[in-house]
N, C-alpha and C. Protein backbone atom coordinates (compact mmCIF):
# COMPACT_ATOMS: atom_id res chain seq x y z
N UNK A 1 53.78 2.72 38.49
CA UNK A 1 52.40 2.35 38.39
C UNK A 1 51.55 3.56 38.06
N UNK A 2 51.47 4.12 36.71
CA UNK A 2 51.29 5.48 36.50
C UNK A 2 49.26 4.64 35.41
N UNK A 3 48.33 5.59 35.94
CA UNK A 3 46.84 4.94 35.42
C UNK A 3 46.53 6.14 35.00
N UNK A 4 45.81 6.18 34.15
CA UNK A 4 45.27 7.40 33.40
C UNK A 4 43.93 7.77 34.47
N UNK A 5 43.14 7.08 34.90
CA UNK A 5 41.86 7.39 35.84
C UNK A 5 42.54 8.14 37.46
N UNK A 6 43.74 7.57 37.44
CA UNK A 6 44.37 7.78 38.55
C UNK A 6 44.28 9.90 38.83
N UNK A 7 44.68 10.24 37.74
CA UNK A 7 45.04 11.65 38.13
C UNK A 7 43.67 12.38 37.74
N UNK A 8 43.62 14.00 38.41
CA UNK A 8 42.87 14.99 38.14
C UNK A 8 42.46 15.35 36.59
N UNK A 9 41.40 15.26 36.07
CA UNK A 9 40.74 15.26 34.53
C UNK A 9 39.98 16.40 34.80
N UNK A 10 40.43 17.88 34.85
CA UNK A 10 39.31 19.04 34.74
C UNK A 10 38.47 19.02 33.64
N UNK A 11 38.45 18.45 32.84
CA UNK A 11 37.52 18.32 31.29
C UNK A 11 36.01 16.97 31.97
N UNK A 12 36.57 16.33 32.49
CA UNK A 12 35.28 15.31 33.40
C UNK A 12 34.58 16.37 34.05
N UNK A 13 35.38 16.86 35.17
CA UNK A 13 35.12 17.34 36.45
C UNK A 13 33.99 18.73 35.73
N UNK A 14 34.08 19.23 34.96
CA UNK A 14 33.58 20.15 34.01
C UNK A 14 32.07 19.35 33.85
N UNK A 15 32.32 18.41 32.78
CA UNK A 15 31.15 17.80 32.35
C UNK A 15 29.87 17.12 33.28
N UNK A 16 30.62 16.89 34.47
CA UNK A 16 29.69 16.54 35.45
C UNK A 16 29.05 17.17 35.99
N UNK A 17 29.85 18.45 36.33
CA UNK A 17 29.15 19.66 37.13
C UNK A 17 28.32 20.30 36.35
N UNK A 18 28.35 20.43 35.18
CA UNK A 18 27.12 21.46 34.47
C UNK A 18 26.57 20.21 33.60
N UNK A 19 26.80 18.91 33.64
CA UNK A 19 25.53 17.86 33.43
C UNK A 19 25.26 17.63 31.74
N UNK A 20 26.86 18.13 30.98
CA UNK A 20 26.87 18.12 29.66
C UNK A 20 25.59 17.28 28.92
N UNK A 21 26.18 15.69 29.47
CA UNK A 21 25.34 15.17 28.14
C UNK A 21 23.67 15.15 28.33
N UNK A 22 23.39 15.32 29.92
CA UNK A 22 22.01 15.72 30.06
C UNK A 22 21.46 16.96 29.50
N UNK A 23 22.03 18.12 28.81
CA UNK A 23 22.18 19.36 28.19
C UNK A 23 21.74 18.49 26.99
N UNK A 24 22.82 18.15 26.02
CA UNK A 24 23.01 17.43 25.07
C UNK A 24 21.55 17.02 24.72
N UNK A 25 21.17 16.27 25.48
CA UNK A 25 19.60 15.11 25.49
C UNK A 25 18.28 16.06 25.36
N UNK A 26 18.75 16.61 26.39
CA UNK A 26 17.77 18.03 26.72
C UNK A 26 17.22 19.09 25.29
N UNK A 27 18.66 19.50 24.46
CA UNK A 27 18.33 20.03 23.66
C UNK A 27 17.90 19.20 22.35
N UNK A 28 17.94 18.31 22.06
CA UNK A 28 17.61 17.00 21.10
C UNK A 28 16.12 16.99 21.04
N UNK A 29 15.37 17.04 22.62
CA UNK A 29 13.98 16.87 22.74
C UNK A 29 13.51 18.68 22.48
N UNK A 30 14.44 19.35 23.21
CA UNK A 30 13.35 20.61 22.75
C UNK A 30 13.12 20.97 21.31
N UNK A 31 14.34 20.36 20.61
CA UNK A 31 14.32 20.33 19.10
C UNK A 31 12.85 19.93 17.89
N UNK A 32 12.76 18.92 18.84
CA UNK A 32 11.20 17.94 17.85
C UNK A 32 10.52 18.85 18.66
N UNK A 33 10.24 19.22 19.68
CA UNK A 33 8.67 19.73 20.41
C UNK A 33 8.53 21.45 19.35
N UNK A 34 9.75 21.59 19.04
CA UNK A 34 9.95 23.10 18.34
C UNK A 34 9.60 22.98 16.96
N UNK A 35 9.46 21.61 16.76
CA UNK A 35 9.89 21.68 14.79
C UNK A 35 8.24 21.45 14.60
N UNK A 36 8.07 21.59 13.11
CA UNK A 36 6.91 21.34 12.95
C UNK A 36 6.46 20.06 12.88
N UNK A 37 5.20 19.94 13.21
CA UNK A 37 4.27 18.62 13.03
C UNK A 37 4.42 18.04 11.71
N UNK A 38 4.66 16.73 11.92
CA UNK A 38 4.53 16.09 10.42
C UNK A 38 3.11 15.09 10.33
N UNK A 39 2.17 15.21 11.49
CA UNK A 39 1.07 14.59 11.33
C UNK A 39 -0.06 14.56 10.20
N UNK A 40 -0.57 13.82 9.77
CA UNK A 40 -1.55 13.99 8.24
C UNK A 40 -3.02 13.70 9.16
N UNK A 41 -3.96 14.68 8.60
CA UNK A 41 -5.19 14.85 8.88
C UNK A 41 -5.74 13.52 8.46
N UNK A 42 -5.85 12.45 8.56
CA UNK A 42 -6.44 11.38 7.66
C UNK A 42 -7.62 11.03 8.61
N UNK A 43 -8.81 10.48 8.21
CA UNK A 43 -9.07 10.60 7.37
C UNK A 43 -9.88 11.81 6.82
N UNK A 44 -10.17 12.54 7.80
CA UNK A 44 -10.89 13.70 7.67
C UNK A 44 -10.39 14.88 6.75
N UNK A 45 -9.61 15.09 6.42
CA UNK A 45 -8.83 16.07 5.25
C UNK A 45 -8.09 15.45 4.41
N UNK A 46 -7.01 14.64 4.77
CA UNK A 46 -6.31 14.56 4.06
C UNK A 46 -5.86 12.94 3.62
N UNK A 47 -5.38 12.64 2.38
CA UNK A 47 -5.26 11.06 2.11
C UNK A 47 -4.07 11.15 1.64
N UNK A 48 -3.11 9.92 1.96
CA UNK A 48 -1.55 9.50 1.46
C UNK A 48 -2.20 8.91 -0.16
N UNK A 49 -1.71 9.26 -0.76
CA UNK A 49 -1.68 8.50 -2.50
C UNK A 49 -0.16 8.26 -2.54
N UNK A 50 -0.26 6.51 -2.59
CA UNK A 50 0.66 5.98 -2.26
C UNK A 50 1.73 5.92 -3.77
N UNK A 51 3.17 5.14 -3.67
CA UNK A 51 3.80 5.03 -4.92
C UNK A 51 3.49 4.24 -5.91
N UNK A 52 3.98 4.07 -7.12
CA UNK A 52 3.44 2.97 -7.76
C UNK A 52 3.42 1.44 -7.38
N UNK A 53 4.87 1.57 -6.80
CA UNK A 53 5.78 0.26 -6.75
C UNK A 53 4.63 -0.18 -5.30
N UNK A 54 3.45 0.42 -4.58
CA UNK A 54 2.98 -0.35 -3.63
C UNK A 54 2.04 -1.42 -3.91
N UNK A 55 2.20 -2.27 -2.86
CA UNK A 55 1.53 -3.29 -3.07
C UNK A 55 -0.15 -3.68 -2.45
N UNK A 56 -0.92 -3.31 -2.94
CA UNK A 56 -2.33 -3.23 -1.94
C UNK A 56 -3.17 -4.02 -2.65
N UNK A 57 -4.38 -3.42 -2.87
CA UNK A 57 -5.06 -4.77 -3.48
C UNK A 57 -5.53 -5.24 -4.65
N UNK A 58 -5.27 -6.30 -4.84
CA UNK A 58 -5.49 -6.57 -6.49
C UNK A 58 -6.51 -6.41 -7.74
N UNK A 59 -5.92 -6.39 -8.91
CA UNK A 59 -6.67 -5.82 -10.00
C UNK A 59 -6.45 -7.03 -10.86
N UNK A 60 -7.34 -6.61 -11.40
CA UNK A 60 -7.64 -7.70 -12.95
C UNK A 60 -7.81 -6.54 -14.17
N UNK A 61 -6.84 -7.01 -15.07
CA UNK A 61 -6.97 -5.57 -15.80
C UNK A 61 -7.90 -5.87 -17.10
N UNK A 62 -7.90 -5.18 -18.05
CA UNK A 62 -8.52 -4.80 -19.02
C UNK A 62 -7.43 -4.38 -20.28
N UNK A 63 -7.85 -4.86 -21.43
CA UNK A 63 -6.31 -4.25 -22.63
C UNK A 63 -7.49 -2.73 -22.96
N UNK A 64 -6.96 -2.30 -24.37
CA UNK A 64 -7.59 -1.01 -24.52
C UNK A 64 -9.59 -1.16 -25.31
N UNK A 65 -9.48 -2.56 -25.58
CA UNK A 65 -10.62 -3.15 -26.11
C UNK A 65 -11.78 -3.89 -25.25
N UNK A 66 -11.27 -3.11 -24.18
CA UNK A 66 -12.23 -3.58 -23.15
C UNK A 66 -12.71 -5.26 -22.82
N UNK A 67 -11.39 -5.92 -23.62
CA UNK A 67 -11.40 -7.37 -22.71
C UNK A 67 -10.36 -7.96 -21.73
N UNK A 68 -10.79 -8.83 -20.88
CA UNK A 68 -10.10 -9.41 -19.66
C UNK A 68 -8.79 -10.03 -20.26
N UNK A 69 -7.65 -9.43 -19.82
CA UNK A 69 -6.41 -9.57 -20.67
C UNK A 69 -6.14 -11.30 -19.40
N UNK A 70 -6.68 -11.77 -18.24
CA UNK A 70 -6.37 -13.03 -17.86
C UNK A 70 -6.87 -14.10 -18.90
N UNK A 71 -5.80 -15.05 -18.83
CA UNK A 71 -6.18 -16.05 -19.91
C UNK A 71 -5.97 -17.59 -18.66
N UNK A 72 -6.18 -17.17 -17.48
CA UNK A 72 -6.38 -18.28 -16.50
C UNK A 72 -5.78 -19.17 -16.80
N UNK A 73 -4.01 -19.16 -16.86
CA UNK A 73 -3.01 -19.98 -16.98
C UNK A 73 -2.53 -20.44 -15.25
N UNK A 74 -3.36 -19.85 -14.48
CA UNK A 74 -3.18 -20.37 -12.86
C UNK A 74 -1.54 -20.14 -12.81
N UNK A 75 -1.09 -19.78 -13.27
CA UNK A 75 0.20 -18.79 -12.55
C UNK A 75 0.15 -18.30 -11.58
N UNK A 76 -0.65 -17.43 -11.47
CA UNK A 76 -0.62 -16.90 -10.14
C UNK A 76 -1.15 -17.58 -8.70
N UNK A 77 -1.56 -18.67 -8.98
CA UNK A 77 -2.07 -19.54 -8.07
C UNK A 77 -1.27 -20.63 -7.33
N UNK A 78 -0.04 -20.83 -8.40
CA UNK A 78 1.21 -21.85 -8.60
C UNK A 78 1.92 -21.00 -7.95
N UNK A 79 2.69 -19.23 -8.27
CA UNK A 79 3.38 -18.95 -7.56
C UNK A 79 2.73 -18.75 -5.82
N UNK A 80 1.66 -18.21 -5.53
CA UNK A 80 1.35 -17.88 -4.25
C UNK A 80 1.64 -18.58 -3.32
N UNK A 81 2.70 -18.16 -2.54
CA UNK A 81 2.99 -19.12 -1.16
C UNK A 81 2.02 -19.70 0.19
N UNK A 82 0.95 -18.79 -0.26
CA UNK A 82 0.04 -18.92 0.88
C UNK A 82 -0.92 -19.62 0.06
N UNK A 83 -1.39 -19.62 -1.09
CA UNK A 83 -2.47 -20.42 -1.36
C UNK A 83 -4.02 -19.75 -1.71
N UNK A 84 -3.93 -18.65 -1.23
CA UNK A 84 -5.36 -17.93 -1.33
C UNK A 84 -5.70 -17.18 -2.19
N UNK A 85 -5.03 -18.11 -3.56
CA UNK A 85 -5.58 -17.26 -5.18
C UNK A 85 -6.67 -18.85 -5.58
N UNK A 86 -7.18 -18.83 -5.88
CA UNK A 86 -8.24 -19.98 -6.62
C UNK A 86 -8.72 -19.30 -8.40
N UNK A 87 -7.98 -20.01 -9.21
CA UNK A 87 -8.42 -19.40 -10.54
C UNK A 87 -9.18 -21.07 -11.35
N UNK A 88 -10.18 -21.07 -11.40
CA UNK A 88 -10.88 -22.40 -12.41
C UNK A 88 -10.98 -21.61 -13.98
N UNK A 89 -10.31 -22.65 -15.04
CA UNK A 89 -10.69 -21.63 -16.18
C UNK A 89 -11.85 -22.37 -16.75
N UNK A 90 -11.93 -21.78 -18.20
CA UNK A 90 -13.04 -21.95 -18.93
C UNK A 90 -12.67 -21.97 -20.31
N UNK A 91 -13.37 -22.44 -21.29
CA UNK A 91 -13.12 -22.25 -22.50
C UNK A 91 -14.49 -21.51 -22.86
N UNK A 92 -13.86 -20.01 -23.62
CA UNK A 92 -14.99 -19.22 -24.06
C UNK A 92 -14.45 -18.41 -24.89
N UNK A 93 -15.63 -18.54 -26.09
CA UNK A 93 -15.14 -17.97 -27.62
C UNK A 93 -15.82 -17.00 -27.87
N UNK A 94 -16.40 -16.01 -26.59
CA UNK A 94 -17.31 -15.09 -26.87
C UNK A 94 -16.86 -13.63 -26.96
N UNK A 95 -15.39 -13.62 -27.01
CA UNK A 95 -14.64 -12.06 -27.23
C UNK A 95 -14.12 -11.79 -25.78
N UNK A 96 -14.88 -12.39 -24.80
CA UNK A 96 -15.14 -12.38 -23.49
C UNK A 96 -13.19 -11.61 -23.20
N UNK A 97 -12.86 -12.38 -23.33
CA UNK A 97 -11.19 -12.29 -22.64
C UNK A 97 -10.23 -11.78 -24.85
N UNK A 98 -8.55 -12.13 -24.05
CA UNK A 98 -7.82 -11.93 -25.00
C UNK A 98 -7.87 -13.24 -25.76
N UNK A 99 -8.06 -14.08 -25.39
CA UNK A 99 -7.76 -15.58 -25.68
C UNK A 99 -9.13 -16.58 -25.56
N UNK A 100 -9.34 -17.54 -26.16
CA UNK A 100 -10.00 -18.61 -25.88
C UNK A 100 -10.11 -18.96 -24.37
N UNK A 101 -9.27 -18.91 -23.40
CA UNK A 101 -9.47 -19.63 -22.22
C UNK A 101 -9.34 -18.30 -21.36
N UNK A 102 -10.29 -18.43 -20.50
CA UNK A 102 -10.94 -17.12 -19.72
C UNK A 102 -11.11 -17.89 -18.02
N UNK A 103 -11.22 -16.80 -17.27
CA UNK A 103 -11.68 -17.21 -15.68
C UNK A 103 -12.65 -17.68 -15.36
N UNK A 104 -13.66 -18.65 -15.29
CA UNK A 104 -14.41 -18.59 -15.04
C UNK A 104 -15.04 -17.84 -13.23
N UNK A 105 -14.19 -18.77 -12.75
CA UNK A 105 -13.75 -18.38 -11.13
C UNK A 105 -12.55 -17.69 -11.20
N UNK A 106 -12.41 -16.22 -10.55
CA UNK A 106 -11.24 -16.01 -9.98
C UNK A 106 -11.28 -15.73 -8.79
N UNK A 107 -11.03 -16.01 -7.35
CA UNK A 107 -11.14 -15.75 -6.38
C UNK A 107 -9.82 -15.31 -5.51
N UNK A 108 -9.32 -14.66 -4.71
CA UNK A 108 -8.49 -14.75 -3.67
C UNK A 108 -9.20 -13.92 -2.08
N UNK A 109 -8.40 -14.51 -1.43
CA UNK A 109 -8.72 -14.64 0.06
C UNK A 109 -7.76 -13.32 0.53
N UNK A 110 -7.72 -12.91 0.96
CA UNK A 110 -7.06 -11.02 1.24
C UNK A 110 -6.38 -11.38 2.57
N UNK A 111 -7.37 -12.06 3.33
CA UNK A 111 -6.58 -12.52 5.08
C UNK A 111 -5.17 -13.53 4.89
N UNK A 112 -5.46 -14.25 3.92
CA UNK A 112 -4.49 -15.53 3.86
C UNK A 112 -3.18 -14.65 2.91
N UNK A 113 -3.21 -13.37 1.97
CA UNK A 113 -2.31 -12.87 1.46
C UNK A 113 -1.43 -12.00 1.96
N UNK A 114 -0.46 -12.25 1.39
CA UNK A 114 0.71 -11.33 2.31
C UNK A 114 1.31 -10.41 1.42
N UNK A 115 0.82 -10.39 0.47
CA UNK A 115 1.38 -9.14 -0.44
C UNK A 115 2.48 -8.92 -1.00
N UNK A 116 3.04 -10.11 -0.99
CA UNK A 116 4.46 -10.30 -1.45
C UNK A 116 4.72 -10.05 -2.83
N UNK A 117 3.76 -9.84 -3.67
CA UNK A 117 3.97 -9.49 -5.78
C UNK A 117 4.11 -11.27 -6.25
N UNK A 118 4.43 -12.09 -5.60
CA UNK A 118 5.01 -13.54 -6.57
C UNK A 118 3.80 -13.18 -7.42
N UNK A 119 2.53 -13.59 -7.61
CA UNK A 119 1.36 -13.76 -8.09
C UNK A 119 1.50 -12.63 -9.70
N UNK A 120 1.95 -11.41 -8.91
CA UNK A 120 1.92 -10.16 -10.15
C UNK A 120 3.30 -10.57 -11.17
N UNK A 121 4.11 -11.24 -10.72
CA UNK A 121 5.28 -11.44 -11.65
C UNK A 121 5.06 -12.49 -12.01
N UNK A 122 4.47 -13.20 -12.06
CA UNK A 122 3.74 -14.49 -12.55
C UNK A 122 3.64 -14.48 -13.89
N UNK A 123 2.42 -13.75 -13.86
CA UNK A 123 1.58 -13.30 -14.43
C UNK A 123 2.15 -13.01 -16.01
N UNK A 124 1.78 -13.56 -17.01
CA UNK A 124 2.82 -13.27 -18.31
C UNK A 124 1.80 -12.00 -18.92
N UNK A 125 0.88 -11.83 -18.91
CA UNK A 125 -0.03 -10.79 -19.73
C UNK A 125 -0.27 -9.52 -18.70
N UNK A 126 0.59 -9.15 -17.91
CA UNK A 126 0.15 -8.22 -17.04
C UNK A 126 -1.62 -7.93 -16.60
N UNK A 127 -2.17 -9.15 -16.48
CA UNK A 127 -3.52 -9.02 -16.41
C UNK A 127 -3.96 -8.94 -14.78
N UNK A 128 -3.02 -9.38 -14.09
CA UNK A 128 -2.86 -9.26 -12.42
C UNK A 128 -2.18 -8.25 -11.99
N UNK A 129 -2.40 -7.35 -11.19
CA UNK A 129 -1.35 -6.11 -10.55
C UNK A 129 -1.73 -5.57 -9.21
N UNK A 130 -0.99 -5.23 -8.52
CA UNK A 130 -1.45 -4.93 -6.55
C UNK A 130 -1.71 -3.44 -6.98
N UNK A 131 -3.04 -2.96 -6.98
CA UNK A 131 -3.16 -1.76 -7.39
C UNK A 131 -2.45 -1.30 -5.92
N UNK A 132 -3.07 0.52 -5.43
CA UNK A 132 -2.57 1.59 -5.00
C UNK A 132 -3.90 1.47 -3.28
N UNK A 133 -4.68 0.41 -3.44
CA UNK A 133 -5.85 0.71 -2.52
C UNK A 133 -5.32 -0.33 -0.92
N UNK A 134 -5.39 0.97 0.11
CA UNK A 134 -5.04 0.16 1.21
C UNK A 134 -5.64 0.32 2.10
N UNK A 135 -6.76 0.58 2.02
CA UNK A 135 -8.27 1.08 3.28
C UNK A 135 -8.53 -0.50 2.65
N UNK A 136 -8.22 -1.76 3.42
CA UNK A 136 -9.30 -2.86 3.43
C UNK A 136 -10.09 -3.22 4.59
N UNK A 137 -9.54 -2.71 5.51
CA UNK A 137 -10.41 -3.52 6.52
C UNK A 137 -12.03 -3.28 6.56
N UNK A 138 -12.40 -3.99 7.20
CA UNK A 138 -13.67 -4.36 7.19
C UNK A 138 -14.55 -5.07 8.44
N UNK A 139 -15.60 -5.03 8.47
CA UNK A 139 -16.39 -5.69 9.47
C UNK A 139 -16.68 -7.41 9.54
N UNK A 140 -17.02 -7.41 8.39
CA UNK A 140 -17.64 -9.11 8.32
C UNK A 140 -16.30 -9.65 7.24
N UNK A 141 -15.97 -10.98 7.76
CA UNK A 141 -15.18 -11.83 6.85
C UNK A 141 -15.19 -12.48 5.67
N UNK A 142 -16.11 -12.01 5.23
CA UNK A 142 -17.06 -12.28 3.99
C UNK A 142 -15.85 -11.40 2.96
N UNK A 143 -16.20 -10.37 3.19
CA UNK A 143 -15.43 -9.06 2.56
C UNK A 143 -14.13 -9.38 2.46
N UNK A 144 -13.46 -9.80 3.04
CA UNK A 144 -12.35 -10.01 2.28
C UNK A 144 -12.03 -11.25 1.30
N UNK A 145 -13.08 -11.91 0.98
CA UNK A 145 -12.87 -12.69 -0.24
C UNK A 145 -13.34 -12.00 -1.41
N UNK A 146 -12.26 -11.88 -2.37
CA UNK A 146 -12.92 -11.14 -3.29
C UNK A 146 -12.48 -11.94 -4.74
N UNK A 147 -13.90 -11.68 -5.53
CA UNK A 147 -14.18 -12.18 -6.76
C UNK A 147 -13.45 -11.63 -7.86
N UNK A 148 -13.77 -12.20 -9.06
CA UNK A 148 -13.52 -11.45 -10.57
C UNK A 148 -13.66 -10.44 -10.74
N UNK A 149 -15.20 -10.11 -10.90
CA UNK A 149 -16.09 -9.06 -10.91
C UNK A 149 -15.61 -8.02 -10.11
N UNK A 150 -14.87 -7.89 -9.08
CA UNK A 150 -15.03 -7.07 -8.30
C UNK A 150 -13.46 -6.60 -8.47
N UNK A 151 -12.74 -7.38 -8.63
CA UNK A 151 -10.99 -6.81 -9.15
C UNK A 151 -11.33 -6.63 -10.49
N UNK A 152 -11.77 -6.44 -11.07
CA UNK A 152 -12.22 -5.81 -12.31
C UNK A 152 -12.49 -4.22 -12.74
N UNK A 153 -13.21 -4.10 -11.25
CA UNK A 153 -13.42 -2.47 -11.40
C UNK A 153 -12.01 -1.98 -11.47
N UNK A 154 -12.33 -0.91 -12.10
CA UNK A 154 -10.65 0.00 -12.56
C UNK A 154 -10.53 0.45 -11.04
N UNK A 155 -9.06 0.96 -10.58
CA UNK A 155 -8.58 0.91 -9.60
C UNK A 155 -9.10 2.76 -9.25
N UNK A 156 -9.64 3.58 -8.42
CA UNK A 156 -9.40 4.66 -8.02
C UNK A 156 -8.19 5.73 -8.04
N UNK A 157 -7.25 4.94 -8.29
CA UNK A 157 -5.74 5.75 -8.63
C UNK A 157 -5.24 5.42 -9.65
N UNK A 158 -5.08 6.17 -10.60
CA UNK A 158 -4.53 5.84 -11.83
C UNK A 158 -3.12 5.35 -11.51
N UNK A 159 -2.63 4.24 -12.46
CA UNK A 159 -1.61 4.11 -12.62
C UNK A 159 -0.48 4.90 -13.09
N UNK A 160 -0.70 5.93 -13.95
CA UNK A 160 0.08 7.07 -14.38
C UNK A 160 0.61 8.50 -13.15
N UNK A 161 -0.14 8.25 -12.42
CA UNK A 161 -0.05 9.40 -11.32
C UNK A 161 1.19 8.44 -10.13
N UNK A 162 2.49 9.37 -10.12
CA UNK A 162 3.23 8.85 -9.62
C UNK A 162 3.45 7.85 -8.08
N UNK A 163 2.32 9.65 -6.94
CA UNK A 163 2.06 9.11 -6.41
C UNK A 163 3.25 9.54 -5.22
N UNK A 164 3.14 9.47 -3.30
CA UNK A 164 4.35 9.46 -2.65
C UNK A 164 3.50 11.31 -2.12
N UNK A 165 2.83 11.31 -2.43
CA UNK A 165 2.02 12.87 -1.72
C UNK A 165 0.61 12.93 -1.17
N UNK A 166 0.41 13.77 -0.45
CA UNK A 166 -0.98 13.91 0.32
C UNK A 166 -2.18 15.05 -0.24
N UNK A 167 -3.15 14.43 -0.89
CA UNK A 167 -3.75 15.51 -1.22
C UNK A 167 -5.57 15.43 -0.25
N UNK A 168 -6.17 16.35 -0.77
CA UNK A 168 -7.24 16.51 0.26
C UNK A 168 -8.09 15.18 0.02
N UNK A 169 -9.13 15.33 1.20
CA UNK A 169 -10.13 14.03 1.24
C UNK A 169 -11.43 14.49 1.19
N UNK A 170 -12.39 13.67 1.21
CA UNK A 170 -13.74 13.87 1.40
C UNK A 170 -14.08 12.54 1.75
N UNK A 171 -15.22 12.51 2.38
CA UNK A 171 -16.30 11.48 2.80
C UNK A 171 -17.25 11.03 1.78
N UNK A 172 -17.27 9.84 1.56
CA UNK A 172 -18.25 9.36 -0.03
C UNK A 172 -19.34 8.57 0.85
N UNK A 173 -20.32 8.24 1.13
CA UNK A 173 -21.13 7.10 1.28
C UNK A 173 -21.50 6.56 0.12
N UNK A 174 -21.72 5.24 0.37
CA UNK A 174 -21.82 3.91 -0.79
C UNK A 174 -22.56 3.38 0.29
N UNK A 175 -23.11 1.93 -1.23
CA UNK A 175 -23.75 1.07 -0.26
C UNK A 175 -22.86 0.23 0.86
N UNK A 176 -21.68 -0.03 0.70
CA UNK A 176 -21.10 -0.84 1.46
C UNK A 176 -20.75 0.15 2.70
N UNK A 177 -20.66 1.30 2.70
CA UNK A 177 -20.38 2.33 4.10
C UNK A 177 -19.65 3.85 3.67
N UNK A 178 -19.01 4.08 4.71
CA UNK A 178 -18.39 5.15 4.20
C UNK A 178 -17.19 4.71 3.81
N UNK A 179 -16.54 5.40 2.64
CA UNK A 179 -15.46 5.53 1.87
C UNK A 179 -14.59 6.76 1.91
N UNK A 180 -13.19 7.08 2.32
CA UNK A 180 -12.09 8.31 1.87
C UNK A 180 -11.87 8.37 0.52
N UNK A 181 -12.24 9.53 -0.07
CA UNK A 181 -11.98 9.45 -1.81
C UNK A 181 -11.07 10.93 -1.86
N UNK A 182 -9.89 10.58 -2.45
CA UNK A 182 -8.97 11.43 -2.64
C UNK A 182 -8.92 12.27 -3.55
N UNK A 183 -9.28 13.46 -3.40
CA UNK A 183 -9.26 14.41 -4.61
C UNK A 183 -8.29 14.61 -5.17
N UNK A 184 -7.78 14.10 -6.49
CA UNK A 184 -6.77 14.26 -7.15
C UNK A 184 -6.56 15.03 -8.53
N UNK A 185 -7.32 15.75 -8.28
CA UNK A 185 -7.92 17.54 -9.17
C UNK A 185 -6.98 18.06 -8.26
N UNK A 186 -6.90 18.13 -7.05
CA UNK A 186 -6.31 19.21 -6.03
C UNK A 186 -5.45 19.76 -6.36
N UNK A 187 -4.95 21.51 -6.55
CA UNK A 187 -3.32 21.37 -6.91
C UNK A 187 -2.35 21.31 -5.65
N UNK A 188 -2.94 21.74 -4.76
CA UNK A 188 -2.22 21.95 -3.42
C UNK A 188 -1.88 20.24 -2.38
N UNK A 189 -1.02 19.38 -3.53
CA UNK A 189 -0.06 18.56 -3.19
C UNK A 189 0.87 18.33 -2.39
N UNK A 190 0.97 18.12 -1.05
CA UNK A 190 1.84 17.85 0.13
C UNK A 190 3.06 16.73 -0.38
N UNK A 191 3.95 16.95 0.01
CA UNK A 191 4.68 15.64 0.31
C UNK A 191 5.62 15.26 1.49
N UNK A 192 5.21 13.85 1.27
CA UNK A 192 5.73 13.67 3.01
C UNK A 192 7.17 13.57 3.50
């Protein structure tokens, strides 16, 4: 009746007495308290400029002729699982858009979206896209319904700028409040 627990183990008897794996644990934590901070000054210095591939809030684009490349085929309204795109079109022959049939209404609801892209792959004219902007919150519920007009404005982050680094911030006031605007002149580029 021969048990392995049964006999003397000086290699245990070792580890218990000087408290190995509590050592072990011990040095793990003094490790992070030693290493450097990876905290980002936000919003007061510093802003994340996110990757391309993120998904934040939506744009309505523009071709190079300065018209509304949506031709309000409600694609994106058909794919959305949640429901909170509303596109009514229009027929308008005024240059207005790429095509004869234009938005009249474009609306989506920001609370009811989940950011999933269906809506942007929809989309056959790349005229829909989740720009780079992820400061939405807000005070009144109003604000997060947002119009045509207003996904229209060109996005604050170029699409060409890769993006995935931290560069400095500043404080903007506007009429709607204060705003983080990312200086992207900066050369002194962090990455996280």
């Amino acid at each position: 009746m021969s048990d392995k627990n049964s006999g003397f183990n000086l290699i245990e008897l070792i580890k218990r007495v000087v408290f190995a794996d509590f050592v072990k644990g011990l040095s793990i934590t003094l490790g992070y308290n030693l290493s450097r901070a990876i905290s980002v000054k936000y919003p007061d210095q510093e802003k994340w400029v996110p990757y391309r591939r993120w998904r934040g809030l939506h744009t309505l684009n523009r071709d190079a002729n300065g018209r509304e490349l949506c031709v309000a085929c409600e694609l994106c309204a058909k794919a959305c699982p949640t429901g909170c795109i509303t596109v009514i079109p229009m027929e308008d022959d005024s240059g207005r858009g790429i095509a004869d049939r234009v938005a009249e209404t474009w609306r989506i609801d920001l609370v009811r979206c989940l950011y999933c892209g269906y809506c942007e792959d929809a989309c056959p004219t790349r005229a829909l896209r989740l720009g780079r902007e992820y400061e939405l919150a807000c005070t009144d519920i109003r604000c997060t319904i947002r119009n045509r007009e207003e996904l229209l404005v060109p996005q604050p982050i170029p699409e060409a700028i890769e993006g995935g680094f931290i560069v400095r911030a500043k404080f903007e006031r506007t009429s709607a409040g204060i705003k983080v605007v990312a200086d992207l002149r900066d050369s002194k580029k962090r990455l996280i």
